[in-house]
Structures are given as structure tokens and as C-alpha cells.
N, C-alpha and C. Protein backbone atom coordinates (compact mmCIF):
# COMPACT_ATOMS: atom_id res chain seq x y z
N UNK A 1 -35.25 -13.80 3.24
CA UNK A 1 -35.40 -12.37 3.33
C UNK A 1 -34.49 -11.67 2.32
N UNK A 2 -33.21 -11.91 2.36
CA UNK A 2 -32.65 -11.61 1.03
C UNK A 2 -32.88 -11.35 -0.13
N UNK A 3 -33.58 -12.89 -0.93
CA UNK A 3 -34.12 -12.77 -2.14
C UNK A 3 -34.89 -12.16 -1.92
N UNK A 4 -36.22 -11.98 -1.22
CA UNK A 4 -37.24 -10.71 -1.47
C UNK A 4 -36.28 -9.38 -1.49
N UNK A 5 -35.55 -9.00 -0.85
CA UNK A 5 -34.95 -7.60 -0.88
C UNK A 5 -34.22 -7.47 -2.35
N UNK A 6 -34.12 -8.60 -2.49
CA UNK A 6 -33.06 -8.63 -4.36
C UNK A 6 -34.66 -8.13 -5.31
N UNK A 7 -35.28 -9.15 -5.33
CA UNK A 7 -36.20 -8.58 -5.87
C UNK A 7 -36.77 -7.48 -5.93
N UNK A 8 -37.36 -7.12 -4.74
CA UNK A 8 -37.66 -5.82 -4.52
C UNK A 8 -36.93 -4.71 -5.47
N UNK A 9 -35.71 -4.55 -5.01
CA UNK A 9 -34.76 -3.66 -5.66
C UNK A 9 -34.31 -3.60 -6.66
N UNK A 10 -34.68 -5.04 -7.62
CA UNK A 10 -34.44 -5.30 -9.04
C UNK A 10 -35.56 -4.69 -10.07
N UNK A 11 -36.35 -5.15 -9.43
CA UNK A 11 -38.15 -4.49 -9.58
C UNK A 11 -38.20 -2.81 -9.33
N UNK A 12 -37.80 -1.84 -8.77
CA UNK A 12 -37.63 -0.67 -8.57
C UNK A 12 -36.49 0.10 -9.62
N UNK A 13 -35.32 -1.18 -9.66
CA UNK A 13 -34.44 -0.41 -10.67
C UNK A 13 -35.16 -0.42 -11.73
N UNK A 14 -35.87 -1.61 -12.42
CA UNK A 14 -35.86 -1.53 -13.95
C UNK A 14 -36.96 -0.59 -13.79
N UNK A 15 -37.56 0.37 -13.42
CA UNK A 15 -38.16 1.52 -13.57
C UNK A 15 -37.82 2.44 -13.88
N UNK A 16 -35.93 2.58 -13.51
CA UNK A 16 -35.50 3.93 -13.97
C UNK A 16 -35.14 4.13 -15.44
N UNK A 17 -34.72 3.70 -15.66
CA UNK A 17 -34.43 4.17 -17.32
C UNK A 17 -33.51 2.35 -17.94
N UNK A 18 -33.41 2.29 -19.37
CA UNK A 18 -32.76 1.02 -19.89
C UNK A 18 -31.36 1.22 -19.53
N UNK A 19 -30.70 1.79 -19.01
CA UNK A 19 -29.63 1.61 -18.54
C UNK A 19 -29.21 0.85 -17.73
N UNK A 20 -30.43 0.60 -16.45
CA UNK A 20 -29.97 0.14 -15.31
C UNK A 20 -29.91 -1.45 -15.35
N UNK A 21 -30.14 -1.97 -16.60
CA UNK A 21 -29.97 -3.49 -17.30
C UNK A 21 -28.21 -3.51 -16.71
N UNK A 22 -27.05 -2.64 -16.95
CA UNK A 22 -25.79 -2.61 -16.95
C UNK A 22 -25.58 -2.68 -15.02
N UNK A 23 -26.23 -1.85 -14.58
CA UNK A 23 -26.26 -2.02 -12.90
C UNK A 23 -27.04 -3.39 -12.61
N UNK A 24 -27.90 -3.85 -13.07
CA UNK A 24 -28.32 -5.17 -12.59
C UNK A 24 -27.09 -6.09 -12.93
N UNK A 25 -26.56 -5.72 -14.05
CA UNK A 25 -25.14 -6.58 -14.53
C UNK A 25 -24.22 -6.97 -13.72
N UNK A 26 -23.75 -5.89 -13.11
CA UNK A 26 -22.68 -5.36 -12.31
C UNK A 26 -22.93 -6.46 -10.92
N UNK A 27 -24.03 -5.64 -10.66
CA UNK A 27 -24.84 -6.49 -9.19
C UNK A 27 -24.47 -8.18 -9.01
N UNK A 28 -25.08 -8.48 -10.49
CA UNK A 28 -25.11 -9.86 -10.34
C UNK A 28 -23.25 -10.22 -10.49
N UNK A 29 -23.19 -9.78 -11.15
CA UNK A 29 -21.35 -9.91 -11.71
C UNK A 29 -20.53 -9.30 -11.77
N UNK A 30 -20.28 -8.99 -10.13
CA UNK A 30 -19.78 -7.94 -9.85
C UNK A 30 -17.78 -7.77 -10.35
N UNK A 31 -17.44 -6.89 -11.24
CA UNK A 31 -16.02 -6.41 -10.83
C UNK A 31 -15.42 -6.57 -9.63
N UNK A 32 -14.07 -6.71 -9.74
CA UNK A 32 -13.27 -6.21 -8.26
C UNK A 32 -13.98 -6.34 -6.90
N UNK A 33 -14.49 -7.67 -6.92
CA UNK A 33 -14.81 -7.79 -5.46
C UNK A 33 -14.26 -8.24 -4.92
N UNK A 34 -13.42 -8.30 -3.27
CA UNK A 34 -12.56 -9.21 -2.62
C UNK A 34 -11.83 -8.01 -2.07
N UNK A 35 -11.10 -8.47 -1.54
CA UNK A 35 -9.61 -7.76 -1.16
C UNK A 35 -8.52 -7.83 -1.44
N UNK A 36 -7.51 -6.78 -1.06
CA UNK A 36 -5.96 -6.58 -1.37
C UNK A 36 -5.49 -6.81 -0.10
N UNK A 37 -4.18 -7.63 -0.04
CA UNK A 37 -3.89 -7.94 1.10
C UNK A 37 -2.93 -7.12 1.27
N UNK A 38 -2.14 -6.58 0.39
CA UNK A 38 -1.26 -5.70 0.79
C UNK A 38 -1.40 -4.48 -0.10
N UNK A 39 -2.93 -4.07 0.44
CA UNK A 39 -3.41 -2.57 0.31
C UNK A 39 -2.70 -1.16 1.04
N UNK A 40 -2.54 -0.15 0.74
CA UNK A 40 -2.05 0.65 1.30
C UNK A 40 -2.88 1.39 2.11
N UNK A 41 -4.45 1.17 1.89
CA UNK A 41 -5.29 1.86 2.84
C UNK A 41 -6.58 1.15 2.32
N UNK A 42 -7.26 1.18 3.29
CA UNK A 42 -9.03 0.47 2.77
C UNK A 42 -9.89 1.35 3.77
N UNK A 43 -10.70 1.12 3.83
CA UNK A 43 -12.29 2.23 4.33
C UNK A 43 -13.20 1.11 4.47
N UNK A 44 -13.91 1.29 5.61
CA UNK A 44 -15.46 1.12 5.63
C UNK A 44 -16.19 1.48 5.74
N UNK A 45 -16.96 1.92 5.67
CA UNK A 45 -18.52 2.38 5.54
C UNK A 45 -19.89 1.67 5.54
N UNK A 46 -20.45 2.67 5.86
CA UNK A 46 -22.17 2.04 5.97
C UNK A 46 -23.04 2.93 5.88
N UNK A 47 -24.41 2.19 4.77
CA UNK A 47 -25.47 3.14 5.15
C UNK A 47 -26.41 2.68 5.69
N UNK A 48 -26.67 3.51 6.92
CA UNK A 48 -27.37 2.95 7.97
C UNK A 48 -29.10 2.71 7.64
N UNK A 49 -29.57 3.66 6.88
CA UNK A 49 -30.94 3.97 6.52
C UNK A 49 -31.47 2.40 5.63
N UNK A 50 -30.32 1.69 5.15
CA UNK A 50 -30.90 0.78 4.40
C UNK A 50 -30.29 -0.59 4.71
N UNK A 51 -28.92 -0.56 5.75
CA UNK A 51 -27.73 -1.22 6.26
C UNK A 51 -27.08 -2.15 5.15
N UNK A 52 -26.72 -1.22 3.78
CA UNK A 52 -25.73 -1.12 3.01
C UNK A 52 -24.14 -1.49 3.53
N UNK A 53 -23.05 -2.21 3.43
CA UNK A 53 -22.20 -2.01 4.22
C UNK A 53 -21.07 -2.31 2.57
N UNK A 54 -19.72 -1.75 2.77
CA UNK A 54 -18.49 -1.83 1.57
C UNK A 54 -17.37 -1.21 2.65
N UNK A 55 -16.43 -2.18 2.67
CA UNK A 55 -14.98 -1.94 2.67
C UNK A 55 -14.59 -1.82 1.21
N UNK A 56 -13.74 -1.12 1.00
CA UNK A 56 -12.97 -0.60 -0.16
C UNK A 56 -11.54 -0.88 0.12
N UNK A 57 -11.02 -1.36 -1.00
CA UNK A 57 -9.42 -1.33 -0.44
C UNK A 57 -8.77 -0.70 -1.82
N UNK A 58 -7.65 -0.05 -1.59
CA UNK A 58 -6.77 0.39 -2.60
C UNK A 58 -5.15 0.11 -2.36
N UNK A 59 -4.78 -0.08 -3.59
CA UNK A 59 -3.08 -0.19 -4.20
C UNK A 59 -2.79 0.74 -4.91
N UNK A 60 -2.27 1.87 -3.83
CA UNK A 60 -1.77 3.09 -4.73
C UNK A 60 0.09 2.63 -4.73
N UNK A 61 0.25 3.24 -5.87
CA UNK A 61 2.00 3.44 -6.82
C UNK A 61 1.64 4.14 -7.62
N UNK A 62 2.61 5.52 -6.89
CA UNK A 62 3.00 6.52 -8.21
C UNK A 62 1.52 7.27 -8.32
N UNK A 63 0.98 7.97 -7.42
CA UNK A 63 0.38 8.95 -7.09
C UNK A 63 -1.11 8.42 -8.14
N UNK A 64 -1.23 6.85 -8.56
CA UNK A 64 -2.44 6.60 -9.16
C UNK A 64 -2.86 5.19 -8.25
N UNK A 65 -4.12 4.84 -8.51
CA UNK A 65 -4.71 3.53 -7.85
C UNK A 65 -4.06 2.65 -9.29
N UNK A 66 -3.14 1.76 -8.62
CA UNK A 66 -2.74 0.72 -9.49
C UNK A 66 -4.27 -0.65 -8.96
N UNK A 67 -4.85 -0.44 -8.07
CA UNK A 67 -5.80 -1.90 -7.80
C UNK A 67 -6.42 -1.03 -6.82
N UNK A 68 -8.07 -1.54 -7.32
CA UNK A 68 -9.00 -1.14 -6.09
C UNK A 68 -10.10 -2.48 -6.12
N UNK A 69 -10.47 -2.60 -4.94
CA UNK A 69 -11.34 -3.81 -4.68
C UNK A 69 -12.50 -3.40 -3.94
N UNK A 70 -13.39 -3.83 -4.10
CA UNK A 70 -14.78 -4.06 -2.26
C UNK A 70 -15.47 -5.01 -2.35
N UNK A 71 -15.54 -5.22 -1.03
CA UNK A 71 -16.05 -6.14 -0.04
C UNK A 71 -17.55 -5.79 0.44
N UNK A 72 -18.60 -6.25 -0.01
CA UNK A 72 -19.55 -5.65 0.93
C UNK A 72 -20.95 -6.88 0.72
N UNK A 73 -22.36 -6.15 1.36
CA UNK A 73 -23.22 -7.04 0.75
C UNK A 73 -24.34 -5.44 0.83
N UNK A 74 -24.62 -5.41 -0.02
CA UNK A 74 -26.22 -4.50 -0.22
C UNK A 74 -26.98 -4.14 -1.50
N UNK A 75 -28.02 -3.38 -1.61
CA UNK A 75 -28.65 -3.48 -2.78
C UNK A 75 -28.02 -3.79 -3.51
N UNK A 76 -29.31 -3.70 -5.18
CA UNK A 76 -28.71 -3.83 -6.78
C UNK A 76 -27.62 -1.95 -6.95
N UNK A 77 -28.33 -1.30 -6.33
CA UNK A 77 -28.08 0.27 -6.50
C UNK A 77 -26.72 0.30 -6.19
N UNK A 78 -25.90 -0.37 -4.44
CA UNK A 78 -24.66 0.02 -4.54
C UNK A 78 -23.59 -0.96 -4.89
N UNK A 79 -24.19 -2.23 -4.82
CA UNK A 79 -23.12 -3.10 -4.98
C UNK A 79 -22.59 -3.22 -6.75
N UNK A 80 -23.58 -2.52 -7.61
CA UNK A 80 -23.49 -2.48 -8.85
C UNK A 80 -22.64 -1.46 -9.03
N UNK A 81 -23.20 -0.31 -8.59
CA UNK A 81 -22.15 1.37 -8.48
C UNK A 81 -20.84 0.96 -8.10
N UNK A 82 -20.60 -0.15 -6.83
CA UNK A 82 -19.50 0.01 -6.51
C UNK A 82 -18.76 -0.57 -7.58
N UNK A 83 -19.37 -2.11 -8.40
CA UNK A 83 -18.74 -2.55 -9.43
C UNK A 83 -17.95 -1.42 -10.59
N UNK A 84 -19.10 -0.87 -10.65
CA UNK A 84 -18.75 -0.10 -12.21
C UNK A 84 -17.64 1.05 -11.85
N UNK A 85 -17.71 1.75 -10.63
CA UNK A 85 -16.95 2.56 -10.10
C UNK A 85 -15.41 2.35 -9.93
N UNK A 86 -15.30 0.86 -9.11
CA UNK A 86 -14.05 0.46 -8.64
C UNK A 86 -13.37 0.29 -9.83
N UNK A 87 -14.10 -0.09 -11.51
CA UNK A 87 -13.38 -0.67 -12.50
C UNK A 87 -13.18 0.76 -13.57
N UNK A 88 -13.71 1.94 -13.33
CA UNK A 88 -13.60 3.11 -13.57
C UNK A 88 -12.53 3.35 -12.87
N UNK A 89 -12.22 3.41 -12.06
CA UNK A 89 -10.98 4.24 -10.96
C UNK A 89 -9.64 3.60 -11.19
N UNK A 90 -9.48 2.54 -11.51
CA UNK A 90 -8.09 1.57 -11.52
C UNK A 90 -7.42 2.81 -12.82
N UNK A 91 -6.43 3.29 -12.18
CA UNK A 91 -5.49 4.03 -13.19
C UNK A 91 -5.98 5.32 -12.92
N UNK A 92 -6.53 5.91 -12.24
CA UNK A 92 -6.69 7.00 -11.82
C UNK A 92 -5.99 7.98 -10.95
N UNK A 93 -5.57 8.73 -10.88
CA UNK A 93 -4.42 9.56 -9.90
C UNK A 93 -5.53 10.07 -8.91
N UNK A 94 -5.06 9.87 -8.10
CA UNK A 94 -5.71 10.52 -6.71
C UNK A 94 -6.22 12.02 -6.54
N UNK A 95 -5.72 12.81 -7.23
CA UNK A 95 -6.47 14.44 -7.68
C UNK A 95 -7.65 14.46 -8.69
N UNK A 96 -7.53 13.31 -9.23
CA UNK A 96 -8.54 12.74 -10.45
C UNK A 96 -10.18 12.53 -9.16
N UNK A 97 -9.61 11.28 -8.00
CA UNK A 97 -10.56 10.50 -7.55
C UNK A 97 -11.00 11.95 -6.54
N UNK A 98 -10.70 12.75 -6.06
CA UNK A 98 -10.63 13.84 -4.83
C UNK A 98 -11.68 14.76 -5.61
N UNK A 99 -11.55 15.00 -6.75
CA UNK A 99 -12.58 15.99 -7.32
C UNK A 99 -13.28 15.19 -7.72
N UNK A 100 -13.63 13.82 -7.99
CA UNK A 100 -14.66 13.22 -8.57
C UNK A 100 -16.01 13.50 -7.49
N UNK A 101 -17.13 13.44 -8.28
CA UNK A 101 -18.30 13.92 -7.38
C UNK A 101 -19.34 13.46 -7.87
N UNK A 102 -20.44 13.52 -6.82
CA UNK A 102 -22.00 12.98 -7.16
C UNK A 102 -22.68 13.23 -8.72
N UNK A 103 -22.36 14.12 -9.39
CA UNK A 103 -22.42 14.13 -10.85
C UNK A 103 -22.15 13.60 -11.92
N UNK A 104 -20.91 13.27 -11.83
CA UNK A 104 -20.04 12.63 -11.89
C UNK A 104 -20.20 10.92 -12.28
N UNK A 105 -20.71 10.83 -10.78
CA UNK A 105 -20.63 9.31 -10.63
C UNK A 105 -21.97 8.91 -11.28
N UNK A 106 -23.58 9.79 -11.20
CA UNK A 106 -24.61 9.83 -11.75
C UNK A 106 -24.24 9.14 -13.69
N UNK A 107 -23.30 10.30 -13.61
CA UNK A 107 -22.99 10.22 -15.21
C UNK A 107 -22.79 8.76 -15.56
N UNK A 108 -21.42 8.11 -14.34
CA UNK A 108 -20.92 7.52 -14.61
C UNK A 108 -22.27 5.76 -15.05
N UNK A 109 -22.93 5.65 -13.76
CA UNK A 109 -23.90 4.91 -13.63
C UNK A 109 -25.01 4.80 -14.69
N UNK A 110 -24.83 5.77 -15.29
CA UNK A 110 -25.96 6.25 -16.13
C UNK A 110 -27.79 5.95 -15.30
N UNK A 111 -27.86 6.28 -14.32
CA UNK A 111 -28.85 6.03 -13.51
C UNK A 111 -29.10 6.66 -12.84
N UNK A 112 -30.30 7.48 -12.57
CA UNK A 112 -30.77 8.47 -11.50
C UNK A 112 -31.56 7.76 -10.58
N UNK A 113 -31.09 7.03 -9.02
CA UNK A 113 -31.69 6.68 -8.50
C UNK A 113 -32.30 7.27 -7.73
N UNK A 114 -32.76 8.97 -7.45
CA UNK A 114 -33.35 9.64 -6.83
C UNK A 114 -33.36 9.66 -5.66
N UNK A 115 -33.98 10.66 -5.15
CA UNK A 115 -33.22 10.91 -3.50
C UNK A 115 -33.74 9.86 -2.51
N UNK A 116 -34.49 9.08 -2.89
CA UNK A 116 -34.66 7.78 -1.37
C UNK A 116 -33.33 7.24 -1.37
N UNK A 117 -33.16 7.01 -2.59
CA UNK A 117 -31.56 6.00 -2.76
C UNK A 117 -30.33 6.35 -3.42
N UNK A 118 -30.61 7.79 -2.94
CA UNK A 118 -29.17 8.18 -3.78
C UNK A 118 -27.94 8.16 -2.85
N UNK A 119 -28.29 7.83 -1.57
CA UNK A 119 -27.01 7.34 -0.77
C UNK A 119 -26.43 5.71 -0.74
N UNK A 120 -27.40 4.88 -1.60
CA UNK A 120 -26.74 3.74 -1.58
C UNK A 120 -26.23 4.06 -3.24
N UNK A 121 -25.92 4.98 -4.07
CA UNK A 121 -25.35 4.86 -5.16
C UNK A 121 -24.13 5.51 -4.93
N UNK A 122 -23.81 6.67 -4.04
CA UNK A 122 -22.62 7.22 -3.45
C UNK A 122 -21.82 6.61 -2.32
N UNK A 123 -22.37 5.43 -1.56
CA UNK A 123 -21.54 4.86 -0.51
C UNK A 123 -20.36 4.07 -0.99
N UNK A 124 -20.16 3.72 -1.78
CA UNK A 124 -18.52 3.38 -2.68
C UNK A 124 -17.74 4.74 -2.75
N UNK A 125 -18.67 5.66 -3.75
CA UNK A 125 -17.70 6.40 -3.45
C UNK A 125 -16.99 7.66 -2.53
N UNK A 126 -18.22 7.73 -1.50
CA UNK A 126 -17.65 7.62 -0.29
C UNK A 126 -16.63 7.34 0.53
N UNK A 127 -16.95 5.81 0.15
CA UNK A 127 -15.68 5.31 0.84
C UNK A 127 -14.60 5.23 0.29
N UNK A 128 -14.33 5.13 -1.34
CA UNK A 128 -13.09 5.45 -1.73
C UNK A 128 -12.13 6.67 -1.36
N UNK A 129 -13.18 7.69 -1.86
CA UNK A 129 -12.76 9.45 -1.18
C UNK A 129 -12.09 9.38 0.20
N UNK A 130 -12.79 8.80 0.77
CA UNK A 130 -12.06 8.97 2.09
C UNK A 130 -11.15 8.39 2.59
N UNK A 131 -10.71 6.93 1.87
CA UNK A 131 -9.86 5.80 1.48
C UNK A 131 -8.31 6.97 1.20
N UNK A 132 -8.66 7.67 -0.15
CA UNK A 132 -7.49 8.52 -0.57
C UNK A 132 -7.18 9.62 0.37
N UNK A 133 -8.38 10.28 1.06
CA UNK A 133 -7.88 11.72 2.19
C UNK A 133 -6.96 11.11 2.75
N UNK A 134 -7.68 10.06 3.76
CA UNK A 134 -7.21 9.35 4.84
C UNK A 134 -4.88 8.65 4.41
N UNK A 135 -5.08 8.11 3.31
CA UNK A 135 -3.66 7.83 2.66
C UNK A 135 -2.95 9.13 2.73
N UNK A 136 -3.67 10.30 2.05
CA UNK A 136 -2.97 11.24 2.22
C UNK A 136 -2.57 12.32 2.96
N UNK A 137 -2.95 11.75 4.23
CA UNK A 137 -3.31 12.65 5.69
C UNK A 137 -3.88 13.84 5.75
N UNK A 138 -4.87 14.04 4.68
CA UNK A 138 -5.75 15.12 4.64
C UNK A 138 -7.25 14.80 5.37
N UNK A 139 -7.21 15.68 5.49
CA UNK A 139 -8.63 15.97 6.10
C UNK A 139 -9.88 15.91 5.39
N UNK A 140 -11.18 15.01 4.84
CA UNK A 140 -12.21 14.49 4.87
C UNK A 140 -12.64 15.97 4.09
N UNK A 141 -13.23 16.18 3.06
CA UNK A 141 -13.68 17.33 2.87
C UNK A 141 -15.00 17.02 2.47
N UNK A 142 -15.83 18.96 2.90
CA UNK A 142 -17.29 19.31 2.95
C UNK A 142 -18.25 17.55 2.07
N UNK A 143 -17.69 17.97 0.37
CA UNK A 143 -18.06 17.02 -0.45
C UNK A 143 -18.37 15.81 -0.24
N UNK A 144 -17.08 15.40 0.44
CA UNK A 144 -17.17 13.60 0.87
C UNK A 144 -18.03 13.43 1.70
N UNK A 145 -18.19 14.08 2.88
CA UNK A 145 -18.99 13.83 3.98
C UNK A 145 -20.33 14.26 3.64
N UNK A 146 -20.87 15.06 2.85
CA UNK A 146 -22.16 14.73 2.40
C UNK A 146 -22.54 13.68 1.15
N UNK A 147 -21.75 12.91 0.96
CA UNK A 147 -22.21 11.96 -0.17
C UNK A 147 -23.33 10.64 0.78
């Protein structure tokens, strides 16, 4: 059942534009996957509509992510995003990752996976966002919670 769902979703990406050759990349070979054992905060999440699932973990020092990792298993769409994302963010200051947004991350992906699946391309960063509120005892904002 797996491989059909790989397929499936490999077969749907290469429809969107030649970019998504770099997200099939990712997918297959993924960046920063695993965990930090002595993370200062991690997140989980899920998207339920497709049962997407990513823990995220981060190593913040000095008000930037010195190490970010995830853990997960789901589509080519997020497990690729999360790749390219998590290896985007390493060195990033936390006011950097707090305003980062669905535009943003579009840019970043270079991929418009359109609205059936544009929540498995934001559930990384989801869970990062809320990874950093949560560290910084802030409160979850409007933005995050609709990604």
C-alpha cells in the first residue's frame, strides 16, 4: 500500500512544474532526518486529511536554530518540504522563523501544490512555528494555526 501511495504522489507531483524533480529529491534523500537528543523543544503534528505525521526537533543557542531535524513518514509533498525547509532554517534566528509564512515557504519549494495539498506542504512548517512559540512561551499565533 505504500508504494502505490509513493507512486501515486510522485505521478501527481511531476505535473506541477520542473521543479518538483528537487522535491522528489528531497523525498527520496531526505536532509536532517532523525532526532536531537538534547533538543531544546520538538513538536508534533499531523495532517489528518491525508495522515501525514512530523515531529520536528530543534537546537536553539543564541536566539538562532543551531540544528533542526524531523522525524516523520508521509507524502513526496511534505516529507520533501520538510527536507528542504529544515536545511533552509539551520542558522536562522527565531524572529526570522516567526514571520516566515505560506509564501514564503511556496517560494521556498518552488512548487505550487494547490489547495488539495497545500496542507501537506505547510505541516513542517507548522510544526516548526510552533516548536519556536512554544520555546518561547508565546502564544501560537492567527498565522501558524491556519497553516
Amino acid at each position: 500500500m505504500h508504494d502505490e501511495r509513493v507512486h501515486e504522489n510522485v505521478g501527481a507531483i511531476m505535473d506541477l512544474d520542473m521543479y518538483a524533480e528537487e522535491l522528489i529529491y528531497n523525498y527520496e534523500h531526505p536532509k536532517n532526518k532523525g532526532s536531537i537528543q538534547d533538543a531544546n523543544v520538538n513538536t508534533h503534528e499531523e495532517n489528518i486529511s491525508c495522515g501525514d505525521k512530523i515531529t520536528v526537533y530543534l537546537k536553539i543557542e543564541d536566539g538562532k536554530v543551531a540544528d533542526v531535524k524531523f522525524d516523520g513518514s508521509g507524502c513526496v509533498i511534505s516529507m520533501g518540504t520538510s527536507s528542504i525547509l529544515t536545511d533552509f532554517l539551520k542558522g536562522k534566528t527565531l524572529e526570522e522563523i516567526e514571520a516566515f509564512d505560506k509564501k514564503r515557504l511556496l517560494d521556498l519549494i518552488a512548487v505550487d501544490p494547490g489547495p488539495v495539498r497545500i496542507h501537506c506542504a505547510t505541516l513542517s512548517l507548522r510544526a516548526i512555528k510552533k516548536a519556536v512559540f512554544h520555546y518561547e512561551n508565546k502564544p501560537v499565533d492567527r498565522q501558524t494555526k491556519d497553516l
